[in-house]
C-alpha atoms as a PDB file:
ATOM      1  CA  UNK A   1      -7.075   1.465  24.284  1.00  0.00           C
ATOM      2  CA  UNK A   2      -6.348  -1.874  22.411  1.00  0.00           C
ATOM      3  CA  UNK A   3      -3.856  -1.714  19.535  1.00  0.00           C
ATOM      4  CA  UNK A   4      -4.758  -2.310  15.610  1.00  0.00           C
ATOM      5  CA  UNK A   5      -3.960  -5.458  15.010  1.00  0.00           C
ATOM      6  CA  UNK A   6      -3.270  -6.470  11.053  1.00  0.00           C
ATOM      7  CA  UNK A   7      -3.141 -10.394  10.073  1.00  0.00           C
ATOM      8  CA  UNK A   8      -0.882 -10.380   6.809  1.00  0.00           C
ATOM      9  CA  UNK A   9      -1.832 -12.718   4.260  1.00  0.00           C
ATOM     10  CA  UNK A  10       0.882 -15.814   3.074  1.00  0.00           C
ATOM     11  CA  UNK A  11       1.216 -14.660  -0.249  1.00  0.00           C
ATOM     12  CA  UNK A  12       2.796 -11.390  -1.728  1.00  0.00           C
ATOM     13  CA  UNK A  13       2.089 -10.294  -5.559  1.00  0.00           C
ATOM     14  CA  UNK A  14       4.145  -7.689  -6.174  1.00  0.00           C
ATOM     15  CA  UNK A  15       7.697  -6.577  -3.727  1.00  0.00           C
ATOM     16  CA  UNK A  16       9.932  -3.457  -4.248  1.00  0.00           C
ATOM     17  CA  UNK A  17      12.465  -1.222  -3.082  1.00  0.00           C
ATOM     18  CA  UNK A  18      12.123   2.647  -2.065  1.00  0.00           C
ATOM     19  CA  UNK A  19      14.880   4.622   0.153  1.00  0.00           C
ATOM     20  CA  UNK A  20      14.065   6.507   3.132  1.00  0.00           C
ATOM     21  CA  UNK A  21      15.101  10.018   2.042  1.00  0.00           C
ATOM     22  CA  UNK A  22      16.428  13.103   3.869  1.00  0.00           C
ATOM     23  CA  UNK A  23      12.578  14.276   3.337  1.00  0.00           C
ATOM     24  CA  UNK A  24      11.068  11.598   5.269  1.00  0.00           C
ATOM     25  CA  UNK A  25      12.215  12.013   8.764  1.00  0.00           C
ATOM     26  CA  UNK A  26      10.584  14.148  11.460  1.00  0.00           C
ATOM     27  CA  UNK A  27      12.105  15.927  14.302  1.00  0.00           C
ATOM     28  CA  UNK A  28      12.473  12.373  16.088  1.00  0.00           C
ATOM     29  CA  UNK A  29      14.893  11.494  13.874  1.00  0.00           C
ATOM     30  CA  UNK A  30      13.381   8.790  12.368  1.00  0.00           C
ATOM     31  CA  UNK A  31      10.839   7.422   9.695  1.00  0.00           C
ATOM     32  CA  UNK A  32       8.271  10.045   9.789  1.00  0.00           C
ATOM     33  CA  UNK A  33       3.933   8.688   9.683  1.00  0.00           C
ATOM     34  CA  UNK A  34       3.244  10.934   6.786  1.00  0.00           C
ATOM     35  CA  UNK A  35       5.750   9.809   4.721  1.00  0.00           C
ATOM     36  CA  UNK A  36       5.265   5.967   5.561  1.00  0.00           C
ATOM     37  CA  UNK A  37       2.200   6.779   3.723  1.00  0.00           C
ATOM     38  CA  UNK A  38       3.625   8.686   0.811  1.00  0.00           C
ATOM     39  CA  UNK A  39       6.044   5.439   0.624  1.00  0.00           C
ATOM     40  CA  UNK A  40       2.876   3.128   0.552  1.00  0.00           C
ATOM     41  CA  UNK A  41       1.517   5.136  -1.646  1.00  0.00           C
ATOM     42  CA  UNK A  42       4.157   5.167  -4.274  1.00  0.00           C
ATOM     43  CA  UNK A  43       4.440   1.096  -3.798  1.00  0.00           C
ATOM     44  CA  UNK A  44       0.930   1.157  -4.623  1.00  0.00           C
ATOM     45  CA  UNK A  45       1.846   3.315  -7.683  1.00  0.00           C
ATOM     46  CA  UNK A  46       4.656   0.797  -9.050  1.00  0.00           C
ATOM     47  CA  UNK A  47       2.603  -2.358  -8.015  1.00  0.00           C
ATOM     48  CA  UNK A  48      -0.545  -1.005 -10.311  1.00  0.00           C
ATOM     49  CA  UNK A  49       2.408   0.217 -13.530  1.00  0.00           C
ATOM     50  CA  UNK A  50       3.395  -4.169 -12.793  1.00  0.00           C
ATOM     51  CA  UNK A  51      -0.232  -5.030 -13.730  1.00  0.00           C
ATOM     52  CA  UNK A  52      -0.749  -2.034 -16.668  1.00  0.00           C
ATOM     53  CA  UNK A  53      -2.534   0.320 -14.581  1.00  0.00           C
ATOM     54  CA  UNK A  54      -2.828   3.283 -12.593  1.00  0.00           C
ATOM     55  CA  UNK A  55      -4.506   5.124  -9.612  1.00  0.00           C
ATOM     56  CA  UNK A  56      -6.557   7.057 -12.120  1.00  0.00           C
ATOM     57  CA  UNK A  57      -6.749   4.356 -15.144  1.00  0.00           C
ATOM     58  CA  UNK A  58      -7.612   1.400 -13.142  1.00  0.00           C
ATOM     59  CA  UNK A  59      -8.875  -1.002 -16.022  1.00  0.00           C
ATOM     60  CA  UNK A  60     -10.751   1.638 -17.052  1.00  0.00           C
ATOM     61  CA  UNK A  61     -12.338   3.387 -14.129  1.00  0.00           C
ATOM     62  CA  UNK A  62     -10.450   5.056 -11.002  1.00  0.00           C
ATOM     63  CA  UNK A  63      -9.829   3.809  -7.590  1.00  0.00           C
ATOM     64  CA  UNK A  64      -9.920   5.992  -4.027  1.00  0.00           C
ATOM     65  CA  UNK A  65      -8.347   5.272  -0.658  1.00  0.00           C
ATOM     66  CA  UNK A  66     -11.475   4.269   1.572  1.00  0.00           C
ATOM     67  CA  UNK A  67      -8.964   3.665   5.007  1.00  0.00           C
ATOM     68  CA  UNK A  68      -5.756   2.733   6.320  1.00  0.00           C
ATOM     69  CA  UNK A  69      -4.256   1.024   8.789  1.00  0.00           C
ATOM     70  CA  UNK A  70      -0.313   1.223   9.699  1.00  0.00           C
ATOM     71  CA  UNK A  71       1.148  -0.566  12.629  1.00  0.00           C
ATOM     72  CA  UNK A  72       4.936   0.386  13.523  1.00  0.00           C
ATOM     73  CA  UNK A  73       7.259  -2.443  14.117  1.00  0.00           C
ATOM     74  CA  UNK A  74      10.301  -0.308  14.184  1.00  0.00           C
ATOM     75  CA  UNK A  75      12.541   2.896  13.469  1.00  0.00           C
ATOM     76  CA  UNK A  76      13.155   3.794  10.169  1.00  0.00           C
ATOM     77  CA  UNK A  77      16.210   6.166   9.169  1.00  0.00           C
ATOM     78  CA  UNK A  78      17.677   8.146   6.687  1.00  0.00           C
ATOM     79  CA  UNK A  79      19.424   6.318   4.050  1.00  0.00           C
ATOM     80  CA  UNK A  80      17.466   2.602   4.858  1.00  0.00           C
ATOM     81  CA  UNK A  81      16.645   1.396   1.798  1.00  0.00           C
ATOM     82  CA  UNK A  82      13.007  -0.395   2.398  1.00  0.00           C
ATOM     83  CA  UNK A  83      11.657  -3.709   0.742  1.00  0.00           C
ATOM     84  CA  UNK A  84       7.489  -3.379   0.327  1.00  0.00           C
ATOM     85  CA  UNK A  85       5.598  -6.439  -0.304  1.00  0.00           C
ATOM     86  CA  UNK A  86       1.822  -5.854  -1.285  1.00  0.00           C
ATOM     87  CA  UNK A  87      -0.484  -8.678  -1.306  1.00  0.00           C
ATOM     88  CA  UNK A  88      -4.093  -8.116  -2.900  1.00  0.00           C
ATOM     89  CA  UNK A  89      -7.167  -9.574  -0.525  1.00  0.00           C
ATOM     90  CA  UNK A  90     -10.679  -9.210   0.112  1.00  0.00           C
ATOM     91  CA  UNK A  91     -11.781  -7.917  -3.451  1.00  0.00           C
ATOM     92  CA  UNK A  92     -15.777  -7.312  -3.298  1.00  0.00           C
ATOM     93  CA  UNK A  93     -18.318  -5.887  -5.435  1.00  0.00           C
ATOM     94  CA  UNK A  94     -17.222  -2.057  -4.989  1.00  0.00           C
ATOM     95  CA  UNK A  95     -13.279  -2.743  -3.292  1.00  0.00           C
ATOM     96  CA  UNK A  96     -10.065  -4.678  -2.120  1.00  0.00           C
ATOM     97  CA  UNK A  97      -7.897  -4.410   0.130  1.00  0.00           C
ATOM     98  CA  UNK A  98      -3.849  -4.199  -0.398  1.00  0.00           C
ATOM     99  CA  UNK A  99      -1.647  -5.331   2.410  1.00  0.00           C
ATOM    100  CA  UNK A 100       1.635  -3.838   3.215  1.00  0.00           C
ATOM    101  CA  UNK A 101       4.587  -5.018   4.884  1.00  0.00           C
ATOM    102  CA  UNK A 102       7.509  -2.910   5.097  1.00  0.00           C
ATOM    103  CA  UNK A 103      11.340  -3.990   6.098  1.00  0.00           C
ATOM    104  CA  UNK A 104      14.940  -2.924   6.392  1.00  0.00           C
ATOM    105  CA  UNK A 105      16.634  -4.471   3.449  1.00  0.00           C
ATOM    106  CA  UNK A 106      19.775  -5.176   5.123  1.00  0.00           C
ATOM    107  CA  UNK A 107      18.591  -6.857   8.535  1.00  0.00           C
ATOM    108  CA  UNK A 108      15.186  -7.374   7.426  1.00  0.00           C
ATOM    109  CA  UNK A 109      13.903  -5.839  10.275  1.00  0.00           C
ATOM    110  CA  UNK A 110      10.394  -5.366  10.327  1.00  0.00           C
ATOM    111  CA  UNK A 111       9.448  -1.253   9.987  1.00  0.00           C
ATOM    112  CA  UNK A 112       5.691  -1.559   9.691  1.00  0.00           C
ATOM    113  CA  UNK A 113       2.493  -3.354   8.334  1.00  0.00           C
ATOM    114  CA  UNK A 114      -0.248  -1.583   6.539  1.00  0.00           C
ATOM    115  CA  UNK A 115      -3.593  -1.780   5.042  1.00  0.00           C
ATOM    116  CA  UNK A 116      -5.276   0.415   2.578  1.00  0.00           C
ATOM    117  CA  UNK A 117      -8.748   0.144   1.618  1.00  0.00           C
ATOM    118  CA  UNK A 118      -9.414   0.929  -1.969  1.00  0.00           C
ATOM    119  CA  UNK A 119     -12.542   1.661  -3.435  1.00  0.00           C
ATOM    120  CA  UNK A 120     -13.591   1.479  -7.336  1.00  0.00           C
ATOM    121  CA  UNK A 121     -14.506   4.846  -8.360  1.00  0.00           C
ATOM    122  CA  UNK A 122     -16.270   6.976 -11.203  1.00  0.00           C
ATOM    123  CA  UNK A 123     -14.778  10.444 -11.116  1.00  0.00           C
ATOM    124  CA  UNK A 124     -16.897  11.652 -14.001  1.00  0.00           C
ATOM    125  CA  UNK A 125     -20.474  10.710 -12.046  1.00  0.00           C
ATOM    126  CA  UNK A 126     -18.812  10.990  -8.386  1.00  0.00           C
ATOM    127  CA  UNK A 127     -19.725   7.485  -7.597  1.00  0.00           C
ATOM    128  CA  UNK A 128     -18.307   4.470  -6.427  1.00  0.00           C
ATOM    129  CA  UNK A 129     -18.441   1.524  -9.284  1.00  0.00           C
ATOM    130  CA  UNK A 130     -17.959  -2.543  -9.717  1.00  0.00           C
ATOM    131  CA  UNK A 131     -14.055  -3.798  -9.431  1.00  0.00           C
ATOM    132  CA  UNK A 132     -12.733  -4.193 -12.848  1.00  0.00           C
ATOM    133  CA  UNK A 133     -13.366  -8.066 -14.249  1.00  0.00           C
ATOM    134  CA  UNK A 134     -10.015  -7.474 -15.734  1.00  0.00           C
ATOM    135  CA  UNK A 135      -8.475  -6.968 -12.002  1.00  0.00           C
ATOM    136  CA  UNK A 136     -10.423  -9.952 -10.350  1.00  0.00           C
ATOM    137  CA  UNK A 137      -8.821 -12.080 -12.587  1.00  0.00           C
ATOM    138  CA  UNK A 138      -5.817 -11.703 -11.706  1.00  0.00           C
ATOM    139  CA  UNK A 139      -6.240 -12.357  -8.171  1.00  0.00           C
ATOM    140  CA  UNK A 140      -9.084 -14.149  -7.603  1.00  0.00           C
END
């Protein structure tokens, strides 16, 4: 079975720090899949607060996970302290997509790459909607 394979773009718009915790690691020992998520996802969180917005208050409509991609570079362990760069690409009509790439801050070793699919949504109708105009500014 061939491998996902994830192209990062150049440029990153938005970079912080999160800590592996006691919490995140499976009976491997290591960074657990589940909780690489939950670490994208709170990126996510803190990139959209950097821009005045939020998962549910996304220049005034909502936005919903449509996919994900993660591919695994490396071990992560308790106590790491990770660096997250997200890079906004691909916005369309209805979507964008947010790249990931996740490192050791000490060594910079390389712990993963991600992609998330995000959709503009209408949680009062149940439909998906247009990107903000407000957002594609910024990035396109």
């Amino acid at each position: 079975m061939p491998r996902i394979k994830l192209e990062l773009p150049a440029k990153f718009h938005f970079k912080t720090k999160i800590r592996i915790r006691v919490s995140d690691i499976n009976y491997g020992g290591h960074l657990g899949n589940d909780s690489l998520l939950s670490i994208i996802q709170e990126a996510r969180v803190q990139f959209l607060s950097s821009i005045g917005s939020t998962e549910l208050n996304f220049f005034g409509v909502a936005m919903i996970m449509s996919d994900v991609a993660i591919v695994y570079k490396s071990e992560g362990f308790y106590g790491e302290e990770l660096i997250i760069e997200i890079a906004v690409a691909e916005i369309s009509r209805v979507g964008f997509e947010l790249f990931y790439k996740i490192s050791e801050a000490k060594s910079n070793r390389e712990v993963a790459i991600a992609k998330t699919g995000m959709i503009s949504f209408d949680y009062q109708n149940r439909k998906v909607v247009s990107v903000p105009d407000e957002f594609k500014k910024l990035y396109i």
